[in-house]
PDB file of N, CA and C in Angstrom:
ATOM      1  N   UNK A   1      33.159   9.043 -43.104  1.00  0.00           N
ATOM      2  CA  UNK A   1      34.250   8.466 -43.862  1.00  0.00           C
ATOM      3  C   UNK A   1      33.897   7.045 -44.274  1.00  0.00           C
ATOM      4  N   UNK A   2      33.013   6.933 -44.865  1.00  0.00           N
ATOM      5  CA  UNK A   2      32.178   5.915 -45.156  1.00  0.00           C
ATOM      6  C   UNK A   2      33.061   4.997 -46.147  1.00  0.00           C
ATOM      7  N   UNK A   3      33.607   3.683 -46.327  1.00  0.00           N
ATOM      8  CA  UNK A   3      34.503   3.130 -47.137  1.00  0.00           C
ATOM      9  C   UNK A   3      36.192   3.620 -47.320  1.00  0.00           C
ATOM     10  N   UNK A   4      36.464   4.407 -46.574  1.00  0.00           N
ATOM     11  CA  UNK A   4      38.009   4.893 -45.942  1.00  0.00           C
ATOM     12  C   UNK A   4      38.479   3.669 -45.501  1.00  0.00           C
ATOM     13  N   UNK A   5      39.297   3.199 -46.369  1.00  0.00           N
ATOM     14  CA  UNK A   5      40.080   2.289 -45.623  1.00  0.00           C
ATOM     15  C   UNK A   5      41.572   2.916 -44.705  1.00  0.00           C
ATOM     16  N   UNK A   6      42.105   4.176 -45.326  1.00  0.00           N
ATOM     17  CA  UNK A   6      43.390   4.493 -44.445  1.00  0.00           C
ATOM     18  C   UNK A   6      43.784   5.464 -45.275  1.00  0.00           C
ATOM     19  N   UNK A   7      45.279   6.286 -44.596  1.00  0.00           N
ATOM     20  CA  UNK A   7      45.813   6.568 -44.983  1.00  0.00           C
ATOM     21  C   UNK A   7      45.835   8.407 -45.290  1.00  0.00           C
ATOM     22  N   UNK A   8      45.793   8.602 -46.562  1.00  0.00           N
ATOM     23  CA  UNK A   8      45.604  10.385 -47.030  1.00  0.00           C
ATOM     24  C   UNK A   8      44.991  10.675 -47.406  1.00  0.00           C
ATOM     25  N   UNK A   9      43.667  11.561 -46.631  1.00  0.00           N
ATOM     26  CA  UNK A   9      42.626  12.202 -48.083  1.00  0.00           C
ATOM     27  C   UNK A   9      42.770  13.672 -48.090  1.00  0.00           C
ATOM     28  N   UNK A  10      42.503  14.869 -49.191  1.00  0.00           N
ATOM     29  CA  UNK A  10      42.310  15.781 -48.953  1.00  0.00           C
ATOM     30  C   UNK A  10      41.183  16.209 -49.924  1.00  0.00           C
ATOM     31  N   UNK A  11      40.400  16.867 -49.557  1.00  0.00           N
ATOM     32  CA  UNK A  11      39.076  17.333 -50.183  1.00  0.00           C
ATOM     33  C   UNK A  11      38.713  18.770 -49.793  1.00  0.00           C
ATOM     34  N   UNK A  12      37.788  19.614 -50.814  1.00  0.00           N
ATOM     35  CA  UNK A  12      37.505  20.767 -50.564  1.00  0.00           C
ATOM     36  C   UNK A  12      38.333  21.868 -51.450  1.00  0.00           C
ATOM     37  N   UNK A  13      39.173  21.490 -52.535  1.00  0.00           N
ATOM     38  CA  UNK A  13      39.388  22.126 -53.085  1.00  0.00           C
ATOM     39  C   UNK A  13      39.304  22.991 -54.331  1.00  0.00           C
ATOM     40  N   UNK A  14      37.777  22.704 -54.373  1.00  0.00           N
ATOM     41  CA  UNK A  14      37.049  23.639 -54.966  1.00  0.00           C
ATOM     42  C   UNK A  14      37.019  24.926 -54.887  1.00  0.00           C
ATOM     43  N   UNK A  15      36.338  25.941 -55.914  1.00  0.00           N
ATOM     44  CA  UNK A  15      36.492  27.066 -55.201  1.00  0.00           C
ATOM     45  C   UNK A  15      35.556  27.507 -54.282  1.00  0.00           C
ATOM     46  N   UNK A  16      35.852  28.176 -52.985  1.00  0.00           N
ATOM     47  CA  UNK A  16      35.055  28.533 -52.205  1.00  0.00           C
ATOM     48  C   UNK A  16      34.658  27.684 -51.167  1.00  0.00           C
ATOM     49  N   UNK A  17      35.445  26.380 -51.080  1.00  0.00           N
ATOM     50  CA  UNK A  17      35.468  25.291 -49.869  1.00  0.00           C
ATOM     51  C   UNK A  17      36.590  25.719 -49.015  1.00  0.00           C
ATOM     52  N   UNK A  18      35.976  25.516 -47.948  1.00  0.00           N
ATOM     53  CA  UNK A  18      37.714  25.076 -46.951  1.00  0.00           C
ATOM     54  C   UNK A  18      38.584  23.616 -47.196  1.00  0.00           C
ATOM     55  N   UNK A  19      39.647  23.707 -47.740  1.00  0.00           N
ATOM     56  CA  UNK A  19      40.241  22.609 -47.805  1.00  0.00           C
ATOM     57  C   UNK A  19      40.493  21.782 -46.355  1.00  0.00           C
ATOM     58  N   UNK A  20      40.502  20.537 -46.275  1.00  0.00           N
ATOM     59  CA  UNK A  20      40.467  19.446 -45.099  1.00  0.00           C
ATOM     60  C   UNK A  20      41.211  18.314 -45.426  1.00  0.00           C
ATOM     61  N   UNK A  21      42.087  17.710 -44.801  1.00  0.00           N
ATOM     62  CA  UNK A  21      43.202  17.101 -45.122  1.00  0.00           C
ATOM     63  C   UNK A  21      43.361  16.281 -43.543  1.00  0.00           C
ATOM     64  N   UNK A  22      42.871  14.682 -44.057  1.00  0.00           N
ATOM     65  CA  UNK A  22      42.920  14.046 -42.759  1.00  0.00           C
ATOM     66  C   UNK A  22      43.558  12.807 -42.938  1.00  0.00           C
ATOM     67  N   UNK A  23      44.938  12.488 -42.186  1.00  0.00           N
ATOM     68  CA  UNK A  23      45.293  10.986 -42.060  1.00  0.00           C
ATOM     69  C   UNK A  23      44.864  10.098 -40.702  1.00  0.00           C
ATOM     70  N   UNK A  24      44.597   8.974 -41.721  1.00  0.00           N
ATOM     71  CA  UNK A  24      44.453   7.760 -40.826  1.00  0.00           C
ATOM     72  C   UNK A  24      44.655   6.533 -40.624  1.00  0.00           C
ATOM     73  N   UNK A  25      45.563   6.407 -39.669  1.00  0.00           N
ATOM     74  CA  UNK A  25      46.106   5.243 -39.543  1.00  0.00           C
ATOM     75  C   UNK A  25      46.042   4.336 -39.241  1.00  0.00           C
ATOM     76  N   UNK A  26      45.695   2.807 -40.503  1.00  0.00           N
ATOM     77  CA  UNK A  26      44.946   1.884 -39.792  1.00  0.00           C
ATOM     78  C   UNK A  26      45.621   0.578 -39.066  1.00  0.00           C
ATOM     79  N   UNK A  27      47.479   0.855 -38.801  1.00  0.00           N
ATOM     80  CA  UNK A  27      47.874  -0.109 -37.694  1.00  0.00           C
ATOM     81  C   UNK A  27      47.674   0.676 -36.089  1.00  0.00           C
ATOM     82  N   UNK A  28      47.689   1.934 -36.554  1.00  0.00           N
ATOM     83  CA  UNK A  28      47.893   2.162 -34.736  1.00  0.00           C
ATOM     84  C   UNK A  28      46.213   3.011 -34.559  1.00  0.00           C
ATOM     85  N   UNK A  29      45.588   3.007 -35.676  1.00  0.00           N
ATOM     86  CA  UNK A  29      44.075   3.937 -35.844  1.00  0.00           C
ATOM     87  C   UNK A  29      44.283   5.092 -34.893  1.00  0.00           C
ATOM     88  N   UNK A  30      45.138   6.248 -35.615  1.00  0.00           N
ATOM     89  CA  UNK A  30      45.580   7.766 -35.648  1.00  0.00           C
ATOM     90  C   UNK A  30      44.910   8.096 -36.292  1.00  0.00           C
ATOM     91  N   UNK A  31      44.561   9.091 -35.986  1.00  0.00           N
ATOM     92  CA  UNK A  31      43.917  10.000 -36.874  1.00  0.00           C
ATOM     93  C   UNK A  31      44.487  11.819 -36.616  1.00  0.00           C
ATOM     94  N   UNK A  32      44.203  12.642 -37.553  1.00  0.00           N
ATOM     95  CA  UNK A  32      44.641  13.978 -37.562  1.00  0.00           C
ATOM     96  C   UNK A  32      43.922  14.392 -38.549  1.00  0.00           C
ATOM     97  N   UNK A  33      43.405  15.558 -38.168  1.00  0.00           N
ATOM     98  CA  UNK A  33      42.718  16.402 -40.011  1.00  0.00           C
ATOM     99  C   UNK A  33      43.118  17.990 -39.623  1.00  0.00           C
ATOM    100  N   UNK A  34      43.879  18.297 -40.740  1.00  0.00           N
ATOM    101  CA  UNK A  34      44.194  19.772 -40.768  1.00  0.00           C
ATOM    102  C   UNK A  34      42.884  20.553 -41.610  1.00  0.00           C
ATOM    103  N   UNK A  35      42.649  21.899 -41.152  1.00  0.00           N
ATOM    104  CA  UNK A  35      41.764  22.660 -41.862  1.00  0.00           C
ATOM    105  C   UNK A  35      42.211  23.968 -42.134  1.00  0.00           C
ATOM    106  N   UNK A  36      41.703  24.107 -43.207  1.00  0.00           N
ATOM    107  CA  UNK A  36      42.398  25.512 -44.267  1.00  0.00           C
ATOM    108  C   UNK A  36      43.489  25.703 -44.902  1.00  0.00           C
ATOM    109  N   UNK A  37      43.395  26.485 -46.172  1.00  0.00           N
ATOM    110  CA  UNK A  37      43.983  26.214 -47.333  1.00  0.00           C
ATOM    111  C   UNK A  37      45.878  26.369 -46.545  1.00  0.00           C
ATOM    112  N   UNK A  38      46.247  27.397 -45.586  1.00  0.00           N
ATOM    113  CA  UNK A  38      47.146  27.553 -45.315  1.00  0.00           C
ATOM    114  C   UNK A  38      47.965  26.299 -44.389  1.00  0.00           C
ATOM    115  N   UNK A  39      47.351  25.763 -44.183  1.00  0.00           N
ATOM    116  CA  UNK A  39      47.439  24.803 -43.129  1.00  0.00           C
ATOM    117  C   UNK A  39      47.484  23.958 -43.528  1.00  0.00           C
ATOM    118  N   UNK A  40      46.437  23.553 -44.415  1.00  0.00           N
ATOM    119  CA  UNK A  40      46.845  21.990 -45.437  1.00  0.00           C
ATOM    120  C   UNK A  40      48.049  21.667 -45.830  1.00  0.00           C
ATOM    121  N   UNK A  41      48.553  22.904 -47.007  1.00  0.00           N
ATOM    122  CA  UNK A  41      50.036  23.611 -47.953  1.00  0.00           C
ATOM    123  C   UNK A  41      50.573  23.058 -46.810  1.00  0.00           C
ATOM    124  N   UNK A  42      51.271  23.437 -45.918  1.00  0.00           N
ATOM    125  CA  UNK A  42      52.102  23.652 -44.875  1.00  0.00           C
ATOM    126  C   UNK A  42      52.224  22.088 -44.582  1.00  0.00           C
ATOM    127  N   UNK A  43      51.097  21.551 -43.581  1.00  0.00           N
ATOM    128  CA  UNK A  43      51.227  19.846 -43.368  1.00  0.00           C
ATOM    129  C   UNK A  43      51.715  18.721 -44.382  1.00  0.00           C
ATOM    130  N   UNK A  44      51.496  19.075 -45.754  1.00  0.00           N
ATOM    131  CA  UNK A  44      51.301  18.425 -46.586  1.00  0.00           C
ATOM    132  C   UNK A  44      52.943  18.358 -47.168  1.00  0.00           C
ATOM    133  N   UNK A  45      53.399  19.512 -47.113  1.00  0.00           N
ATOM    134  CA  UNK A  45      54.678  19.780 -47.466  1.00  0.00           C
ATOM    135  C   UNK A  45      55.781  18.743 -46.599  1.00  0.00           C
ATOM    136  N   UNK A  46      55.364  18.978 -45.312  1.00  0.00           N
ATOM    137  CA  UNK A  46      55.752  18.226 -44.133  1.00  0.00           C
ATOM    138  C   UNK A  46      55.866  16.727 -43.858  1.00  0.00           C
ATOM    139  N   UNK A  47      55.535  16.190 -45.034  1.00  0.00           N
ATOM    140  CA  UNK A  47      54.986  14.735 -45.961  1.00  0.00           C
ATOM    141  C   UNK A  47      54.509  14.116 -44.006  1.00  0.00           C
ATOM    142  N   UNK A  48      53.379  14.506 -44.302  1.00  0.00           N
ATOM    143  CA  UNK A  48      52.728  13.530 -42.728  1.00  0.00           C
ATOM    144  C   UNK A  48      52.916  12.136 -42.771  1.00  0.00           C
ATOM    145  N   UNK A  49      53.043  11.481 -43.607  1.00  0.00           N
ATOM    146  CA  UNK A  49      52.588  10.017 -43.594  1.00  0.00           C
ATOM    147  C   UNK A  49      54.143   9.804 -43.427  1.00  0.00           C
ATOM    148  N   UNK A  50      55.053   9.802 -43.663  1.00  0.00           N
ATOM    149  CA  UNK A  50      56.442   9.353 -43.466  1.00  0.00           C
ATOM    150  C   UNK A  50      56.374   9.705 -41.908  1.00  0.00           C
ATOM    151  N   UNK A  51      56.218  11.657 -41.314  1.00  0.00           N
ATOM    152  CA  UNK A  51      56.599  11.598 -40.341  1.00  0.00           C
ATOM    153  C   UNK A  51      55.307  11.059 -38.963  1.00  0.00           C
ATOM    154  N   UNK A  52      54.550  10.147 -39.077  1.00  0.00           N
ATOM    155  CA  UNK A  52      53.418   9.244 -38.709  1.00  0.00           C
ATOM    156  C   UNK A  52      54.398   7.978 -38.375  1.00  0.00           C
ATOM    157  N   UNK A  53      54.810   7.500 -39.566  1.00  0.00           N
ATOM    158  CA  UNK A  53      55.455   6.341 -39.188  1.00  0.00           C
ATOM    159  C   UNK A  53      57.087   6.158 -39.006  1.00  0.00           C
ATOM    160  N   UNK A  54      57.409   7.250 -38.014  1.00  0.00           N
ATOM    161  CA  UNK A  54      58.690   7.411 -37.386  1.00  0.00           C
ATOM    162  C   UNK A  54      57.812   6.998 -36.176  1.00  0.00           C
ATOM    163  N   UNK A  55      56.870   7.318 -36.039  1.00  0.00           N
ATOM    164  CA  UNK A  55      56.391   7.009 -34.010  1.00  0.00           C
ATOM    165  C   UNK A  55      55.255   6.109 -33.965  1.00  0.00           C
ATOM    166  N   UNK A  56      55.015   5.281 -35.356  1.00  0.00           N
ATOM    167  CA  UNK A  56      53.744   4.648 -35.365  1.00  0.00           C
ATOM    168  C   UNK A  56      53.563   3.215 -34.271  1.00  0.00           C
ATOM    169  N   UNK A  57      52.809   3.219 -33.492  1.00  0.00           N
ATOM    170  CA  UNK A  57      52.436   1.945 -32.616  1.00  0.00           C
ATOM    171  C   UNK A  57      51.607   0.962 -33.282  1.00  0.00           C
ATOM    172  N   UNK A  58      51.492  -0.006 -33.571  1.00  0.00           N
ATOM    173  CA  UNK A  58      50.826  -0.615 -33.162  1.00  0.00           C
ATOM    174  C   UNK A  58      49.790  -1.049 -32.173  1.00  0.00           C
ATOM    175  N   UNK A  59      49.011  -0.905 -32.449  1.00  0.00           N
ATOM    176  CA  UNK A  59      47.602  -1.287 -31.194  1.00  0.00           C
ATOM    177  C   UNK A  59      47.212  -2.991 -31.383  1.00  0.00           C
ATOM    178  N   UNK A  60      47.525  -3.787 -30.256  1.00  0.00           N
ATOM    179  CA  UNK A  60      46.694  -4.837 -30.163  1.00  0.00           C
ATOM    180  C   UNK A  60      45.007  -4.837 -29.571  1.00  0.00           C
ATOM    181  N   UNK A  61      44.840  -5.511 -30.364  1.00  0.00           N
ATOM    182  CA  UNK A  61      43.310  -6.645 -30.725  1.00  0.00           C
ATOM    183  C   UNK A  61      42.891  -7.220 -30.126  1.00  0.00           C
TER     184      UNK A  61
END
């Protein structure tokens, strides 16, 4: 994840890839990656990033 600064990526949705769908969070540095096309749909719908920062911590430095 070379130059990722945060947040939502999803990639692989080409044809014949597995789609991959990973957030990351750079106040509390969470991370999660869903895999496959059914599973992505589903999380994505679920708007992750809102429900991330209902429980997001902060990590001190």
């Amino acid at each position: 994840m070379s130059g990722w600064l945060g947040g939502l990526q999803v990639r692989g949705l080409d044809r014949g890839q597995t789609p991959v769908a990973d957030l990351f969070c750079v106040v509390c540095r969470h991370h999660k990656r869903v895999t496959g096309r059914a599973r992505v749909t589903e999380w994505l719908r679920a708007n992750p990033i809102a429900d991330h920062r209902a429980h997001c911590k902060p990590t001190t430095t």
